[in-house]
C-alpha atoms as a PDB file:
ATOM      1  CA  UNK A   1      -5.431-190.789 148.307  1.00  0.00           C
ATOM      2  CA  UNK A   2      -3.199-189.800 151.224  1.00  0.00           C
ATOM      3  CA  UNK A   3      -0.380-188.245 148.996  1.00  0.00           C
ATOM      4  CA  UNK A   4      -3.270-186.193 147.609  1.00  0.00           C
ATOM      5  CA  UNK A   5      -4.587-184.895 151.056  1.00  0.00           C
ATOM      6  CA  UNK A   6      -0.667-184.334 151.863  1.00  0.00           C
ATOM      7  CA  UNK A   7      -0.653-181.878 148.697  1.00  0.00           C
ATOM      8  CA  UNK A   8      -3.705-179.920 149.430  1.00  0.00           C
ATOM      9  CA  UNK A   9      -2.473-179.749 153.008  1.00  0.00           C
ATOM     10  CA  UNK A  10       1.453-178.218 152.518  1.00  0.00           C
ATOM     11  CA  UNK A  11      -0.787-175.605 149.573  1.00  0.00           C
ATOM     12  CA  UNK A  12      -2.834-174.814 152.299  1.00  0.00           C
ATOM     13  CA  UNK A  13      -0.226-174.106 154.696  1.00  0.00           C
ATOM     14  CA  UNK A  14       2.120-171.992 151.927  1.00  0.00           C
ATOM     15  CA  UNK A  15      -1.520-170.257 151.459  1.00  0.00           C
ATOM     16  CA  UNK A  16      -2.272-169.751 155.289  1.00  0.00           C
ATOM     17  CA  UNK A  17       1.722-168.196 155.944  1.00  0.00           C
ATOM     18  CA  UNK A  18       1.733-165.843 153.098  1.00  0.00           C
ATOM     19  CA  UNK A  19      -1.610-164.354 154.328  1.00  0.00           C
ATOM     20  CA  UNK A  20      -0.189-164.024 157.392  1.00  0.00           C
ATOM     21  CA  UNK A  21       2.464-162.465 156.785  1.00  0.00           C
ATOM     22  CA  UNK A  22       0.952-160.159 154.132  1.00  0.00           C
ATOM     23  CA  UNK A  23      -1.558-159.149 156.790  1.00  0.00           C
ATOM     24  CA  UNK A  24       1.175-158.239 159.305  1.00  0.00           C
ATOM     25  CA  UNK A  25       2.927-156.011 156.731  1.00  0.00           C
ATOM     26  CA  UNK A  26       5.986-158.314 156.330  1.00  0.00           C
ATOM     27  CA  UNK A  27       5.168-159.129 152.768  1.00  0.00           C
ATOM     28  CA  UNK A  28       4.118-155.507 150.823  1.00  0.00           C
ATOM     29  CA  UNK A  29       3.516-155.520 147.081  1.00  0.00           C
ATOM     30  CA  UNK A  30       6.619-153.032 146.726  1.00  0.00           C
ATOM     31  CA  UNK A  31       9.093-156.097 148.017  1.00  0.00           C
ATOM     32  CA  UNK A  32       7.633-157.941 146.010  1.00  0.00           C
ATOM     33  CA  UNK A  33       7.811-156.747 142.623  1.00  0.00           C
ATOM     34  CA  UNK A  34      10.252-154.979 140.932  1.00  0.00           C
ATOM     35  CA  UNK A  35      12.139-152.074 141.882  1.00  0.00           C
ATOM     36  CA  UNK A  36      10.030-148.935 140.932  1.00  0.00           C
ATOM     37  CA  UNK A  37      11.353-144.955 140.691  1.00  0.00           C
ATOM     38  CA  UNK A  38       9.868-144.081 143.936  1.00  0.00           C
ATOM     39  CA  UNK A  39      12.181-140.778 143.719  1.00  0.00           C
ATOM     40  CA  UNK A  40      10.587-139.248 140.154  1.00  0.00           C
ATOM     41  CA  UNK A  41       6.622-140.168 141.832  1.00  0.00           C
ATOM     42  CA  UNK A  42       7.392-138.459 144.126  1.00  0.00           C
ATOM     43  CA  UNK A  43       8.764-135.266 142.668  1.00  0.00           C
ATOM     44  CA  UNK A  44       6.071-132.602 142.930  1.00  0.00           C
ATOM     45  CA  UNK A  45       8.008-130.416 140.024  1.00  0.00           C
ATOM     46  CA  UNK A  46       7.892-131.844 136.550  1.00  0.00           C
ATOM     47  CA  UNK A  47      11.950-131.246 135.865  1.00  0.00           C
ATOM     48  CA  UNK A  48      12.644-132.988 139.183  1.00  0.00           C
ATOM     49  CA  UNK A  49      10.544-136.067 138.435  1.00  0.00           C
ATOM     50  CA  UNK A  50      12.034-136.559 135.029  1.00  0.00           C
ATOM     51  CA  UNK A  51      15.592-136.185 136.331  1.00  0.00           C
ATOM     52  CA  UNK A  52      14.639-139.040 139.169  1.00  0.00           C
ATOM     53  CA  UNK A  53      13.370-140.757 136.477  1.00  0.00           C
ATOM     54  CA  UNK A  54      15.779-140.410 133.392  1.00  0.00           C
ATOM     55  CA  UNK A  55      19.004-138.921 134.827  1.00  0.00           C
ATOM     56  CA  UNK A  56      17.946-135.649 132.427  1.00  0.00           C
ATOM     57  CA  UNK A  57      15.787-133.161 132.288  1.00  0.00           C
ATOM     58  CA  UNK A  58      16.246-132.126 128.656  1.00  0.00           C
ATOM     59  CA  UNK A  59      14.273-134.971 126.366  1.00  0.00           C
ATOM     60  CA  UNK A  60      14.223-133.725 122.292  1.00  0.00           C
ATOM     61  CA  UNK A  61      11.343-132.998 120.631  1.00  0.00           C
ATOM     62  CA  UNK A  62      10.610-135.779 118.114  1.00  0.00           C
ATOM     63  CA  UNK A  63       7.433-136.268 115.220  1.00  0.00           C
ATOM     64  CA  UNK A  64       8.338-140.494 115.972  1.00  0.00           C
ATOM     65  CA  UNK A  65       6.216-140.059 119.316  1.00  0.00           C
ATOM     66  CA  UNK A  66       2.772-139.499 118.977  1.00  0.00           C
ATOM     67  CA  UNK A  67       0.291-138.621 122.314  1.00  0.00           C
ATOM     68  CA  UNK A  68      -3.508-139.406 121.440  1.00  0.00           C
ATOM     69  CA  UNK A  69      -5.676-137.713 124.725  1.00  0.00           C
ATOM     70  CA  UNK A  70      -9.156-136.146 124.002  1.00  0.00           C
ATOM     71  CA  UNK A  71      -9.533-132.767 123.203  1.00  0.00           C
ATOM     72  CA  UNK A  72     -11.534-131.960 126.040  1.00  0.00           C
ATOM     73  CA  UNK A  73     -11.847-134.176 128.926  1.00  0.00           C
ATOM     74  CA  UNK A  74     -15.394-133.909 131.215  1.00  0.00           C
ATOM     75  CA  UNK A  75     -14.038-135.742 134.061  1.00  0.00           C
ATOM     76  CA  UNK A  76     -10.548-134.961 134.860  1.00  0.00           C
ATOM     77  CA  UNK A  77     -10.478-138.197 137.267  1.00  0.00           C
ATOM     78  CA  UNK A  78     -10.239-140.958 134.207  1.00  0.00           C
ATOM     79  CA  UNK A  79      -8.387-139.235 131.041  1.00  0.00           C
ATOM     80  CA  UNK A  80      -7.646-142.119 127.999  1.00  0.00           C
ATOM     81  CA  UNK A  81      -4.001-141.336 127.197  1.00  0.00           C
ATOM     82  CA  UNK A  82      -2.062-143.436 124.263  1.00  0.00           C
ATOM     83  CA  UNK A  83       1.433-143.180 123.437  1.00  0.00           C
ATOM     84  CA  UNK A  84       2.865-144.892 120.612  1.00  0.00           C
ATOM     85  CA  UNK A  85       6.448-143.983 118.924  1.00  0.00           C
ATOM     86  CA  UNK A  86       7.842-145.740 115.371  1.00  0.00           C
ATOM     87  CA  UNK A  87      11.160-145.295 117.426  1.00  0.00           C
ATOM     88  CA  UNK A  88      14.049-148.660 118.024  1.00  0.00           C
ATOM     89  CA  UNK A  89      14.988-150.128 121.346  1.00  0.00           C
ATOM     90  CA  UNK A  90      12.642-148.421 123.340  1.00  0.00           C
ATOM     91  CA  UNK A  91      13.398-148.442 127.121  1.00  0.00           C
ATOM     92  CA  UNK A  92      10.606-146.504 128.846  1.00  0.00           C
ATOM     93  CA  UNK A  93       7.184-145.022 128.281  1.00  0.00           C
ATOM     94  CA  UNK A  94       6.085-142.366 130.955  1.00  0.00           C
ATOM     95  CA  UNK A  95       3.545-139.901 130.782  1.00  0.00           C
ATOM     96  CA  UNK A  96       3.682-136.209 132.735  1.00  0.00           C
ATOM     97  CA  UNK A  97       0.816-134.277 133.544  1.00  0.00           C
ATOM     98  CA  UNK A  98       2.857-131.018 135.060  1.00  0.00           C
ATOM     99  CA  UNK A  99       0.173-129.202 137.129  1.00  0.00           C
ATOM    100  CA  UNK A 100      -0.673-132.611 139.240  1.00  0.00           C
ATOM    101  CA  UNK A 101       0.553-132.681 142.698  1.00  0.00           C
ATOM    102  CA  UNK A 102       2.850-135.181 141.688  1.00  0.00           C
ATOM    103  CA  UNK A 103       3.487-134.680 137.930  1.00  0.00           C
ATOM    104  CA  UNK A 104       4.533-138.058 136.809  1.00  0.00           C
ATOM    105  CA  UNK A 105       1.627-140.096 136.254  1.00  0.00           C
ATOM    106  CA  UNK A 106       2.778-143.034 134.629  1.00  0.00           C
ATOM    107  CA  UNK A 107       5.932-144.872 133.446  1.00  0.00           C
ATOM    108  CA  UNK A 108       6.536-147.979 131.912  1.00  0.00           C
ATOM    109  CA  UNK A 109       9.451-149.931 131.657  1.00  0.00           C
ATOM    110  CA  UNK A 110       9.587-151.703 127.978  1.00  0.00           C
ATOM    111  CA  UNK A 111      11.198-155.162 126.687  1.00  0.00           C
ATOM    112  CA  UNK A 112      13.197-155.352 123.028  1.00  0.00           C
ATOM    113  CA  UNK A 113       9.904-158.181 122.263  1.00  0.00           C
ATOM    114  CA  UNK A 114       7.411-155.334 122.965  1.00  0.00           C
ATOM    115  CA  UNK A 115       6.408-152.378 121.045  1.00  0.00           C
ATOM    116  CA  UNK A 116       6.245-148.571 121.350  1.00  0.00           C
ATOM    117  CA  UNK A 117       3.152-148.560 123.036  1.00  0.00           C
ATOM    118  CA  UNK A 118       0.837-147.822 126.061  1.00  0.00           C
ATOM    119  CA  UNK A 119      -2.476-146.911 126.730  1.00  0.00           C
ATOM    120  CA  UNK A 120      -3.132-145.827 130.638  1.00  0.00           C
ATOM    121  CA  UNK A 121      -5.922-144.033 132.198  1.00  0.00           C
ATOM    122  CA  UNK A 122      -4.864-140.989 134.125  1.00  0.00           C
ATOM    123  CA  UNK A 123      -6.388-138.563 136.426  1.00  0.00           C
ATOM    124  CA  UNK A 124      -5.465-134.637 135.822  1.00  0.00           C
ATOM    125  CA  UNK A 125      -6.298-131.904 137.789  1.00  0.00           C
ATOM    126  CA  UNK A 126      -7.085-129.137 135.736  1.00  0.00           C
ATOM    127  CA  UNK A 127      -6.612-127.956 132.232  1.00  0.00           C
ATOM    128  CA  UNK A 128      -2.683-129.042 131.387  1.00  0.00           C
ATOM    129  CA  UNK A 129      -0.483-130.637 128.389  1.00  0.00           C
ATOM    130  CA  UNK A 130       0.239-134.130 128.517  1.00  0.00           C
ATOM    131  CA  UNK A 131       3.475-134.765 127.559  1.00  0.00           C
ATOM    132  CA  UNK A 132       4.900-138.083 126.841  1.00  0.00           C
ATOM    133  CA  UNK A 133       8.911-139.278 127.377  1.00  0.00           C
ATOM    134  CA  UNK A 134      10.208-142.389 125.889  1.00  0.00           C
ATOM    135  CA  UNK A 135      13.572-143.193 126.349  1.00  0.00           C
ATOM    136  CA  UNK A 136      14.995-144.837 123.267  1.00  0.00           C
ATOM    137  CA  UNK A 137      18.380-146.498 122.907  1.00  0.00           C
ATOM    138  CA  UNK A 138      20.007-144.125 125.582  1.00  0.00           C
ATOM    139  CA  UNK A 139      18.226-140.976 124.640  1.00  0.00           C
ATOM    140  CA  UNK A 140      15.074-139.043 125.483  1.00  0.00           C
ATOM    141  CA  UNK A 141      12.346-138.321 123.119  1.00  0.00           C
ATOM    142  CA  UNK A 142       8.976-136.214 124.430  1.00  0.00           C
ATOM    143  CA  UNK A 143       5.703-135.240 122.465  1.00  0.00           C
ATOM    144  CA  UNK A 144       3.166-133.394 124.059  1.00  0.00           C
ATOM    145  CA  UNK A 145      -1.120-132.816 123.664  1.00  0.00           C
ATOM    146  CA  UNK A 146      -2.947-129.986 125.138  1.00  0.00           C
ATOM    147  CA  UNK A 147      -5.872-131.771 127.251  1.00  0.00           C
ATOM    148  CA  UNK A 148      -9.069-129.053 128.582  1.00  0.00           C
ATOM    149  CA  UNK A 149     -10.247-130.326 131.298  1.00  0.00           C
ATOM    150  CA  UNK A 150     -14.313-129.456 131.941  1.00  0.00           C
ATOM    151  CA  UNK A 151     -15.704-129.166 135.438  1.00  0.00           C
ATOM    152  CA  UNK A 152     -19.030-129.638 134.767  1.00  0.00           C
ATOM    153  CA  UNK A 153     -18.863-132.361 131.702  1.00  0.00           C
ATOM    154  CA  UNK A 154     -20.649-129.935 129.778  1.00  0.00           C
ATOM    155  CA  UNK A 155     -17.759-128.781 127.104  1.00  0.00           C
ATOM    156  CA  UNK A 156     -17.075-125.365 128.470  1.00  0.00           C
END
């Protein structure tokens, strides 16, 4: 019984310090995770932000990277974006939306055991391409879709 109350106190007490210190700003998410390109988010032109991002700013064209978006989107706030490419040793997913503020809207960093793919909600601010970069096996691959965006979620 006592070596049980002696657990549940020393939890308690790891529980109580990290909420203390996470309330006095000691302890942010960013040091806590991993290191993330705080340089390409941000970028407010599209070229700058991939360079932060990739080291280049000139990705080839490829039919192995597909972008599925909607057509037209009726709130610009929450826009379904899925990237998937057939492509080996993929490295990176990120998605660009070039007339946000801040252009790069999304990148994620991939394992060998995963596949080429991501699905992310993004927000755009007006009527733009998408355009998708996946860095495969050292090199830079980019698809993009043309996405409307509707201000009055009526189509037009």
């Amino acid at each position: 019984m006592l070596s049980k109350r002696r657990t549940f106190l020393q939890a308690g007490m790891a529980a109580g310090t990290l909420a203390v210190a996470a309330g006095a700003g000691l302890l942010t998410p960013r040091d806590v995770l991993a290191a993330w390109p705080e340089q390409a988010f941000k970028a407010k032109k599209y070229p700058d932000a991939l360079q932060a991002l990739a080291g280049s700013a000139e990705p080839a064209s490829s039919d192995a990277v597909k972008v599925k978006a909607p057509d037209i989107a009726e709130n610009g706030a929450v826009v379904s974006v899925t990237v998937t490419t057939d492509l080996p040793e993929v490295e990176n997913i990120s998605v660009f939306v070039p007339v946000n503020t801040f252009p790069l809207s999304a990148s994620f960093e991939m394992s060998n055991a995963t596949e080429g793919f991501i699905t992310a909600r993004i927000k755009m601010a007006k009527t733009s391409d998408v355009i998708a970069v996946v860095k495969a096996n050292g090199k830079l691959y980019t698809a993009k879709k043309s996405v409307k965006v509707t201000l009055g979620g009526c189509g037009g």
